[in-house]
N, C-alpha and C. Protein backbone atom coordinates (compact mmCIF):
# COMPACT_ATOMS: atom_id res chain seq x y z
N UNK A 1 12.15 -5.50 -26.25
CA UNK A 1 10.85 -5.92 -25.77
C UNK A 1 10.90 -6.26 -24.29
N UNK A 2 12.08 -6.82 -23.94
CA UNK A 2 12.38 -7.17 -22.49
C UNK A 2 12.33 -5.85 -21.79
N UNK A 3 12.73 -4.94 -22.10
CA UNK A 3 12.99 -3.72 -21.08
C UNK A 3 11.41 -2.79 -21.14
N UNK A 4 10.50 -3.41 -21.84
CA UNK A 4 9.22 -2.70 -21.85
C UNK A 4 8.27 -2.20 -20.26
N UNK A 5 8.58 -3.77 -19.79
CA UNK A 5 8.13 -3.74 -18.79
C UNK A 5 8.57 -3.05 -17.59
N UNK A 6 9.70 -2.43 -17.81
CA UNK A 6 10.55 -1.38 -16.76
C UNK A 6 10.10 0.00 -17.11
N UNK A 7 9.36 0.16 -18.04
CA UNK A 7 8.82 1.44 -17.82
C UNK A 7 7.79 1.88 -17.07
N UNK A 8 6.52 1.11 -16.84
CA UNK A 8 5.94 1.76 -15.71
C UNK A 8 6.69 2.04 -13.91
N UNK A 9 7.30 1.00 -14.16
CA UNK A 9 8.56 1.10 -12.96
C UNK A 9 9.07 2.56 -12.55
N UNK A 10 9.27 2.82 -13.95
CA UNK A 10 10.35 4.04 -14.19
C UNK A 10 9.64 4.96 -13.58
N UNK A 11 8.14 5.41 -14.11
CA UNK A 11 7.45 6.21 -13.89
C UNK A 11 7.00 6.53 -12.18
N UNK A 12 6.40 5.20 -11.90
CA UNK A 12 6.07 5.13 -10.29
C UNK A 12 7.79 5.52 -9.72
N UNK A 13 8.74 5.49 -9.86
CA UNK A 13 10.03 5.70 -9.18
C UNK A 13 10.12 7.18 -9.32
N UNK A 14 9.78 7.85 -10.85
CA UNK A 14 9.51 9.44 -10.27
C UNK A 14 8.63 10.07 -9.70
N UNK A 15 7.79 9.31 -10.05
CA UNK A 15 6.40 9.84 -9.19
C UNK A 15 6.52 9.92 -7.62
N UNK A 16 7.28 8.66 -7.20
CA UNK A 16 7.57 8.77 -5.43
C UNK A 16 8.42 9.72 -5.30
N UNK A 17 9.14 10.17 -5.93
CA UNK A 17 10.29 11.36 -5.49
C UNK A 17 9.68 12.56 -5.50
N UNK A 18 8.64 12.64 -6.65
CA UNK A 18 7.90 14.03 -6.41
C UNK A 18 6.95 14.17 -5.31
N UNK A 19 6.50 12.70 -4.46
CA UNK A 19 5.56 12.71 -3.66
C UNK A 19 6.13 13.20 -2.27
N UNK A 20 4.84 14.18 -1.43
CA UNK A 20 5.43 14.55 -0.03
C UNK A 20 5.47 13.29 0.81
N UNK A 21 6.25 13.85 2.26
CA UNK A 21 6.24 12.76 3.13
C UNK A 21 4.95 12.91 3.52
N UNK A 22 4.50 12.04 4.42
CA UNK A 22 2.96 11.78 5.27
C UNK A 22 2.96 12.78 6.24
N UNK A 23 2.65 13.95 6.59
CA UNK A 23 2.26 14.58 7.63
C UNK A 23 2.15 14.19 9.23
N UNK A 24 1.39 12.77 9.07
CA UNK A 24 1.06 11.71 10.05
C UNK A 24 2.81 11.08 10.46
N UNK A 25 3.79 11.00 9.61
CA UNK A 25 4.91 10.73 10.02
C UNK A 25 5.50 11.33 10.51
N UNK A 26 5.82 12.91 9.96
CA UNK A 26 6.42 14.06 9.93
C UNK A 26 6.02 14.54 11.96
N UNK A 27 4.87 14.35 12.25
CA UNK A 27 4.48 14.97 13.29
C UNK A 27 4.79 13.72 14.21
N UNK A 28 4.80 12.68 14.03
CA UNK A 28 5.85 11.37 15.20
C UNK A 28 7.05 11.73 14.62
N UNK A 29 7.39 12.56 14.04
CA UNK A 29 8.98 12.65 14.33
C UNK A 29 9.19 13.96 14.64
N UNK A 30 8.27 14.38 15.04
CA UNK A 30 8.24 15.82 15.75
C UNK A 30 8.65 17.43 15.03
N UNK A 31 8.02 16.81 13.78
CA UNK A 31 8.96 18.06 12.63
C UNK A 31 7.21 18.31 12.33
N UNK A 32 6.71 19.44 13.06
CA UNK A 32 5.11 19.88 13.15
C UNK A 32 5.55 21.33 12.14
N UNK A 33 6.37 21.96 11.83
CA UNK A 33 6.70 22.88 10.54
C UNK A 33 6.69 22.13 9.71
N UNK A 34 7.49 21.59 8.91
CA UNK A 34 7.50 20.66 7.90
C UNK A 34 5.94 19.69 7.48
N UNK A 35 4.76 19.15 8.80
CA UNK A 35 3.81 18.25 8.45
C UNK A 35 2.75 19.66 7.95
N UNK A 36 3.16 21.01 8.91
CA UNK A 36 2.03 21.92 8.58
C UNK A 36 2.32 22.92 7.00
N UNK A 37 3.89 22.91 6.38
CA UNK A 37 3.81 22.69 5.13
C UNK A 37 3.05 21.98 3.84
N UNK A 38 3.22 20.65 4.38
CA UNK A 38 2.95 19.29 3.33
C UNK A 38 1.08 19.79 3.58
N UNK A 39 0.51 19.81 4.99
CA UNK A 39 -0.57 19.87 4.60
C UNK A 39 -1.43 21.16 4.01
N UNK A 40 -0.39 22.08 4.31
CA UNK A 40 -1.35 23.38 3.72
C UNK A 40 -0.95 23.09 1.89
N UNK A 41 -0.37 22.36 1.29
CA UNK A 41 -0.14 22.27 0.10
C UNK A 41 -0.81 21.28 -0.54
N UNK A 42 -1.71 20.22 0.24
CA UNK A 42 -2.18 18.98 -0.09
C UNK A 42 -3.92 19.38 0.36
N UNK A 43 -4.07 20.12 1.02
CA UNK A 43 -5.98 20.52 1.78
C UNK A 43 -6.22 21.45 0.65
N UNK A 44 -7.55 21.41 0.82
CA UNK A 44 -8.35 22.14 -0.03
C UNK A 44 -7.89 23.54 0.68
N UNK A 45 -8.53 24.13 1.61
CA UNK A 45 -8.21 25.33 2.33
C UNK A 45 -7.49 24.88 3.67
N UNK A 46 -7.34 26.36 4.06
CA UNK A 46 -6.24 26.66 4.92
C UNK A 46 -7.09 26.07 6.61
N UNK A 47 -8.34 26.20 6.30
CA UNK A 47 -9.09 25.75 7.80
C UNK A 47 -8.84 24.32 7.72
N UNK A 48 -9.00 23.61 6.33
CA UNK A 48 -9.20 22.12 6.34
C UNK A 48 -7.87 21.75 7.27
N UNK A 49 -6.58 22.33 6.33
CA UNK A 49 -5.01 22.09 7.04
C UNK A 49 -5.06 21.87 8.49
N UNK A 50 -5.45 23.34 8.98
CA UNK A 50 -5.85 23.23 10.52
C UNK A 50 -6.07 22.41 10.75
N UNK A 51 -7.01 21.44 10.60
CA UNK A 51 -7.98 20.64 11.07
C UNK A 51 -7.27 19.61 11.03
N UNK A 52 -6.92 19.18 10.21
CA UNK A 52 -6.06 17.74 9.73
C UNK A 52 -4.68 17.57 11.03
N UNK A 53 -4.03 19.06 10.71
CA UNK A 53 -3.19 19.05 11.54
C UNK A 53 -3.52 18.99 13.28
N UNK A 54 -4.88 19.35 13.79
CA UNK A 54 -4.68 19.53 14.69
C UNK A 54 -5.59 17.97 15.39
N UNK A 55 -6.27 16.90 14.32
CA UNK A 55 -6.34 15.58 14.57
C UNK A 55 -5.16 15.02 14.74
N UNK A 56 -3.73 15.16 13.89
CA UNK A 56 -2.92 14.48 13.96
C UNK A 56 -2.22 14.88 14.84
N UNK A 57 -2.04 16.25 15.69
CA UNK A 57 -1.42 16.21 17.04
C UNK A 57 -2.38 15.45 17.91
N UNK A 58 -3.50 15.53 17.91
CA UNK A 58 -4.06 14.57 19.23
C UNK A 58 -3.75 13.54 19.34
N UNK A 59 -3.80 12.60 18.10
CA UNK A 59 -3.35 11.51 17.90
C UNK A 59 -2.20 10.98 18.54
N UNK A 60 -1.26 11.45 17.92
CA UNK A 60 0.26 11.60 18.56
C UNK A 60 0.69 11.84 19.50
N UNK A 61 -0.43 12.50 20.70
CA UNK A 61 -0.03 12.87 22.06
C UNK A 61 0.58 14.38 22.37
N UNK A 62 0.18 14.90 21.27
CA UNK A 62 1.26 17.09 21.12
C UNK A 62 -0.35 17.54 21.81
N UNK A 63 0.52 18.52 22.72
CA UNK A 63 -0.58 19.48 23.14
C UNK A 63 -0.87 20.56 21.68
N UNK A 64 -2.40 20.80 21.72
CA UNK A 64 -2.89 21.44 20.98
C UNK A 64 -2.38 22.97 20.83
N UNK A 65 -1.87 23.72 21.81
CA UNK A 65 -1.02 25.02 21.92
C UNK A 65 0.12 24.65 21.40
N UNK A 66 1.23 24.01 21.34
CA UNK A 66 2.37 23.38 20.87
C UNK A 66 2.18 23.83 19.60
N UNK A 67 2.93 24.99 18.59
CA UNK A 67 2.90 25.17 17.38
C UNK A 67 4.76 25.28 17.10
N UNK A 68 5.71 24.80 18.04
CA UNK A 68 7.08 25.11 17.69
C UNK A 68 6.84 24.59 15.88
N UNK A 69 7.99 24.58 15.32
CA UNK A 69 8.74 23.62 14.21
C UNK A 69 8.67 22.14 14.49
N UNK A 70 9.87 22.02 15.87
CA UNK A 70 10.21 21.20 16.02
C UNK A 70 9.74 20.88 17.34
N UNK A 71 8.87 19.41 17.81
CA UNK A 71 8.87 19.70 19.09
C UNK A 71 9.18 18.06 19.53
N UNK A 72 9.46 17.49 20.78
CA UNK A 72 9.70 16.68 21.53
C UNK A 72 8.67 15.79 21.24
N UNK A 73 8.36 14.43 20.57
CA UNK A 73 6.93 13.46 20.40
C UNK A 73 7.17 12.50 21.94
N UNK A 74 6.29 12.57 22.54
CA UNK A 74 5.93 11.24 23.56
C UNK A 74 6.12 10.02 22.82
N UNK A 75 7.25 8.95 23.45
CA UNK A 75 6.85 7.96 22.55
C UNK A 75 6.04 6.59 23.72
N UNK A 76 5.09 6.16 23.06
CA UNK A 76 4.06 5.22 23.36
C UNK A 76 5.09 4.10 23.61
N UNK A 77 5.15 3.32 22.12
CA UNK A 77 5.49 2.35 22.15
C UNK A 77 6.72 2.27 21.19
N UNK A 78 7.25 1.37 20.79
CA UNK A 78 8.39 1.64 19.84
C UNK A 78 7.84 0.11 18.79
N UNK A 79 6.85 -0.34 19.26
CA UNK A 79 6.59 -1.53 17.98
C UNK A 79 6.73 -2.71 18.36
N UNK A 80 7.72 -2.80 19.83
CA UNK A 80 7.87 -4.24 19.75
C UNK A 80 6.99 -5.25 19.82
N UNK A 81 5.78 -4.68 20.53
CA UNK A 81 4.60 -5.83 20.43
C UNK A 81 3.66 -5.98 19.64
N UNK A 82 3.90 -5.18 18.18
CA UNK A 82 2.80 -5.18 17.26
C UNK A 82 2.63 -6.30 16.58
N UNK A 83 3.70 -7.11 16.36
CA UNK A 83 3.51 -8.67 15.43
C UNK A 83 2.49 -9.71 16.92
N UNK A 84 3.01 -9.13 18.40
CA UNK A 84 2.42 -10.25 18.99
C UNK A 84 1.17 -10.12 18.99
N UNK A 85 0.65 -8.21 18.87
CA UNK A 85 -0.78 -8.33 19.15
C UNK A 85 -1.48 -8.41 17.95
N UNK A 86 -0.56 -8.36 16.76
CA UNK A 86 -1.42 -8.68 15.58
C UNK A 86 -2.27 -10.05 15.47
N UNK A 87 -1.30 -10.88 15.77
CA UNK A 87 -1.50 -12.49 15.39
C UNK A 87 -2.00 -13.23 16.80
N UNK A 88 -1.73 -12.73 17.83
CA UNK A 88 -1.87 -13.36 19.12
C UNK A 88 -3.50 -13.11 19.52
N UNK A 89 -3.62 -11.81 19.71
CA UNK A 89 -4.47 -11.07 20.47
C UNK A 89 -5.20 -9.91 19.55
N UNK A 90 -5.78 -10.48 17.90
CA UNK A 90 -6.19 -9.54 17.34
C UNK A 90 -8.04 -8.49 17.25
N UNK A 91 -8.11 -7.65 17.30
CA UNK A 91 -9.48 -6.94 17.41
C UNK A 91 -10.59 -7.82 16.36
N UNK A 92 -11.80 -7.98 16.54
CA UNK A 92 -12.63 -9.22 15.71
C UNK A 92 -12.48 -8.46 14.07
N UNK A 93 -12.02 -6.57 13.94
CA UNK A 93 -12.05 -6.74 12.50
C UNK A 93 -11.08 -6.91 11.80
N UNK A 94 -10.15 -6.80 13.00
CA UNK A 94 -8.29 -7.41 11.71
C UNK A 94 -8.50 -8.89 11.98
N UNK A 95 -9.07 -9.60 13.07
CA UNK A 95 -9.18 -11.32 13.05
C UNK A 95 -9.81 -11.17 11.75
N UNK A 96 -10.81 -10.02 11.41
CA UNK A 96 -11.79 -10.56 9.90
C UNK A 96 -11.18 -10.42 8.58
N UNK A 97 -10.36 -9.27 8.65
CA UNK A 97 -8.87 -9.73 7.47
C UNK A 97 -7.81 -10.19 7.41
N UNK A 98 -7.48 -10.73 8.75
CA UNK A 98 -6.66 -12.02 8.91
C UNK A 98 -7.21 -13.01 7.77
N UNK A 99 -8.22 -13.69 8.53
CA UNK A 99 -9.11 -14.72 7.62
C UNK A 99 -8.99 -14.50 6.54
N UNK A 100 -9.56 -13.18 5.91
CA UNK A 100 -9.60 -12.97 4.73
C UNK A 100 -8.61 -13.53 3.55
N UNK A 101 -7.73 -12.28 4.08
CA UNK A 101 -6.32 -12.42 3.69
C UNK A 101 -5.46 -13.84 3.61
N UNK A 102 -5.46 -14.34 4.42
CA UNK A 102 -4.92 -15.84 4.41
C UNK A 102 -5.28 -16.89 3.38
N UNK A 103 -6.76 -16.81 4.14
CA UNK A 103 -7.45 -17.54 3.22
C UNK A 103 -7.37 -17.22 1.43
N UNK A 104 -6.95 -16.29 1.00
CA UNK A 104 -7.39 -16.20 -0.24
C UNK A 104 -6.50 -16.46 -0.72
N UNK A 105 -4.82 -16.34 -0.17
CA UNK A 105 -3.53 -16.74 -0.30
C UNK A 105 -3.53 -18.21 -0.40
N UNK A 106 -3.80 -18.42 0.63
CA UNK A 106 -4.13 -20.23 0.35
C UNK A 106 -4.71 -20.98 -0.60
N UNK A 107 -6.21 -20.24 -0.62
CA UNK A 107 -6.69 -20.99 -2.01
C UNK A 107 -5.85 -20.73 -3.40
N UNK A 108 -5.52 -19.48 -3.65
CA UNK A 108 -4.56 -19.64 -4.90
C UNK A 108 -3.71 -20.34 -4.88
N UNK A 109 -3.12 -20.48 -3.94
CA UNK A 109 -1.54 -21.45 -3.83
C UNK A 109 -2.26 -22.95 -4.26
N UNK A 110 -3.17 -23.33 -3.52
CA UNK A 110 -4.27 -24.41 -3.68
C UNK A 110 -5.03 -25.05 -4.90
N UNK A 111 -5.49 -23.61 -5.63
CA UNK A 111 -6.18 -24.29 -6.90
C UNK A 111 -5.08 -24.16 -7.83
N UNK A 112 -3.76 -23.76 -7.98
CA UNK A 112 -2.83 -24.05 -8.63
C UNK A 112 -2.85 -23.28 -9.77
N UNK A 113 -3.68 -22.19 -10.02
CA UNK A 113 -3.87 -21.39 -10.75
C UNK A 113 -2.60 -20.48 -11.57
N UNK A 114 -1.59 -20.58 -10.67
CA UNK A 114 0.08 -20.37 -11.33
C UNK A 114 0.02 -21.02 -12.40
N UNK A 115 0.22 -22.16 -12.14
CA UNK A 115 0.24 -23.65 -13.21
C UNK A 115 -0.55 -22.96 -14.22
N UNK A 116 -1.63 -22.96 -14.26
CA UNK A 116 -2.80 -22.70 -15.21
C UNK A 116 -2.32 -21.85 -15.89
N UNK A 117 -1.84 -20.44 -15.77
CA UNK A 117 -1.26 -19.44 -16.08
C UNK A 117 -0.12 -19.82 -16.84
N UNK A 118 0.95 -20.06 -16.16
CA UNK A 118 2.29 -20.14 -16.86
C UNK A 118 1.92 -21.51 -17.83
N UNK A 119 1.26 -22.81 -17.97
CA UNK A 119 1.53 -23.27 -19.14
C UNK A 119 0.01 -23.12 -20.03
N UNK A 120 -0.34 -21.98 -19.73
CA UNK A 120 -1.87 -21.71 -20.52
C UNK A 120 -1.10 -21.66 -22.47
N UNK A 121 -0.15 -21.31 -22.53
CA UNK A 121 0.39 -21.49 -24.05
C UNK A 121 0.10 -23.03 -24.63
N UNK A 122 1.07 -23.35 -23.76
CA UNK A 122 1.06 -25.21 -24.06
C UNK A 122 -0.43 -25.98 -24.66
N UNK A 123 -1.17 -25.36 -23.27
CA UNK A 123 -2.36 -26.18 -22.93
C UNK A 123 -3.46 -25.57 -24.38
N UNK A 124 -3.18 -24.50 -24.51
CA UNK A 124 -4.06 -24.33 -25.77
C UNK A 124 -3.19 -24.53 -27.39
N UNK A 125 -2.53 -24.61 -27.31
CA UNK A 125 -1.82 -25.30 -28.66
C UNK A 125 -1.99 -27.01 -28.62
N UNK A 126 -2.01 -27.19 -27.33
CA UNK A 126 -2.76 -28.59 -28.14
C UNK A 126 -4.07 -29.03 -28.17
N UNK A 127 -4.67 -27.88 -27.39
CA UNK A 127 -6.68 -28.11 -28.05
C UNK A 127 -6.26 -27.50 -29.11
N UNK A 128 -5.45 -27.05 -30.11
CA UNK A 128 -5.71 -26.64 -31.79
C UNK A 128 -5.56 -25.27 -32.07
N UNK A 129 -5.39 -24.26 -31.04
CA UNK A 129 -5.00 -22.97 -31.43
C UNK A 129 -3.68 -22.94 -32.07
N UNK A 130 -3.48 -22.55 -33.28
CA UNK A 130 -1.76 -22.67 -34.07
C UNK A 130 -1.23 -21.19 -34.19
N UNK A 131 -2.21 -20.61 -34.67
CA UNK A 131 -1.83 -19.10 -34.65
C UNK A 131 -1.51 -18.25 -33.38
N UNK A 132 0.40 -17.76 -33.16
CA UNK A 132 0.76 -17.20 -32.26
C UNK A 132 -0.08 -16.09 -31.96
N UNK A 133 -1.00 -15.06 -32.58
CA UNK A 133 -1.29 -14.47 -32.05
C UNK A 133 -2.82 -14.74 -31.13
N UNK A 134 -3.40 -15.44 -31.54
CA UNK A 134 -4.78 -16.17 -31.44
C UNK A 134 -4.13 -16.40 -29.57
N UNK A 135 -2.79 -17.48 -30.02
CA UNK A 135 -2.22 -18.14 -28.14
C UNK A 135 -1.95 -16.85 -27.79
N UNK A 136 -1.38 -15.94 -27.89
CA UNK A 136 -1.15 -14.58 -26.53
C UNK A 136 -2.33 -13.89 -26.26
N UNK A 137 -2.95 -13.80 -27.30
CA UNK A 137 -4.31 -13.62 -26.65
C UNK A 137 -5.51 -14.07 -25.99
N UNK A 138 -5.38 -15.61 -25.69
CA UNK A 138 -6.09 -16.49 -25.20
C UNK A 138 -5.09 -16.47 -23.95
N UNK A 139 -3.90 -16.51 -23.77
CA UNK A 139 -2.98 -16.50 -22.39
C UNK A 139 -3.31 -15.55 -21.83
N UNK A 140 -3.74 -13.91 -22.55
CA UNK A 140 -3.76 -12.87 -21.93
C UNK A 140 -4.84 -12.77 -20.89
N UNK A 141 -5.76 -13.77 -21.70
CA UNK A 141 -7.51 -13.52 -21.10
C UNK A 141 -7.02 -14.69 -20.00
N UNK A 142 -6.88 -15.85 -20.06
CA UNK A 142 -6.75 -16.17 -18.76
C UNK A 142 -5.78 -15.93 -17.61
N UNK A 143 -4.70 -15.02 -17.93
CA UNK A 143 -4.22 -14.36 -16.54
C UNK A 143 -4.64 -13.28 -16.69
N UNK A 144 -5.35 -12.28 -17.21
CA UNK A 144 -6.43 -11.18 -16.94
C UNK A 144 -7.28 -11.81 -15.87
N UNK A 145 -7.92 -12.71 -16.00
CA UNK A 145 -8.97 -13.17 -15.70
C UNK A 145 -8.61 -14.06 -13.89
N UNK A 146 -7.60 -14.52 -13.76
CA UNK A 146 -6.78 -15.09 -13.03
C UNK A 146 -6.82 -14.57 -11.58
């Protein structure tokens, strides 16, 4: 019964192996054969591919004539200032899921709703529920619900 729960695991772990890389990665690492594979196999048609592919060279800084395999990516930045401008200096709509996000972390930590959860067995065996199956199913609904 313990090892039940390792099966959806199992599944999502083959599922990522059968999944392609991101195109959008593939072309910052300058492998534009390989992203124009993944996308002619993932687009509806062969114009859409185009298309996809030739947003994600702009993006990236590849001249639009540039069709090698492999070609040289400009690099911008390498990341180091993304935590400062996340949290320091953020745009008003990531400040708006900053907030979000935080905040909602907090209040759970806050209304203690763990608690509630993990001794929801306890707490209803002594309002009078006796029957084990009656309690996993009353536990179920309140961390469903949770």
């Amino acid at each position: 019964m313990l090892g039940v729960g390792a099966i959806p695991s199992v599944f999502l772990a083959l599922g990522v192996l059968a999944m392609p890389e991101s195109p959008r990665w593939l072309v910052m690492q300058g492998r534009l054969g390989d992203a124009k594979q993944v996308l002619d196999r993932t687009s509806d048609s062969m114009e859409e591919s185009k298309l996809r592919l030739a947003d994600i060279k702009e993006a990236a800084g590849i001249p639009e004539h540039c069709n090698n395999d492999v070609v040289q990516v400009p690099k911008h930045s390498h990341g180091e200032d993304v935590w400062k401008e996340l949290v320091l200096h953020p745009t008003p709509v990531v400040r708006h899921i900053l907030i979000a996000a935080v905040g909602l972390h907090f209040f759970q930590q806050a209304s203690g709703i763990d608690a509630v959860v993990l001794y929801s067995p306890r707490i209803f065996k002594k309002a009078g529920i006796t029957s084990k199956n009656k309690l996993l199913i009353a536990t179920i609904a309140v961390g469903s619900g949770a």
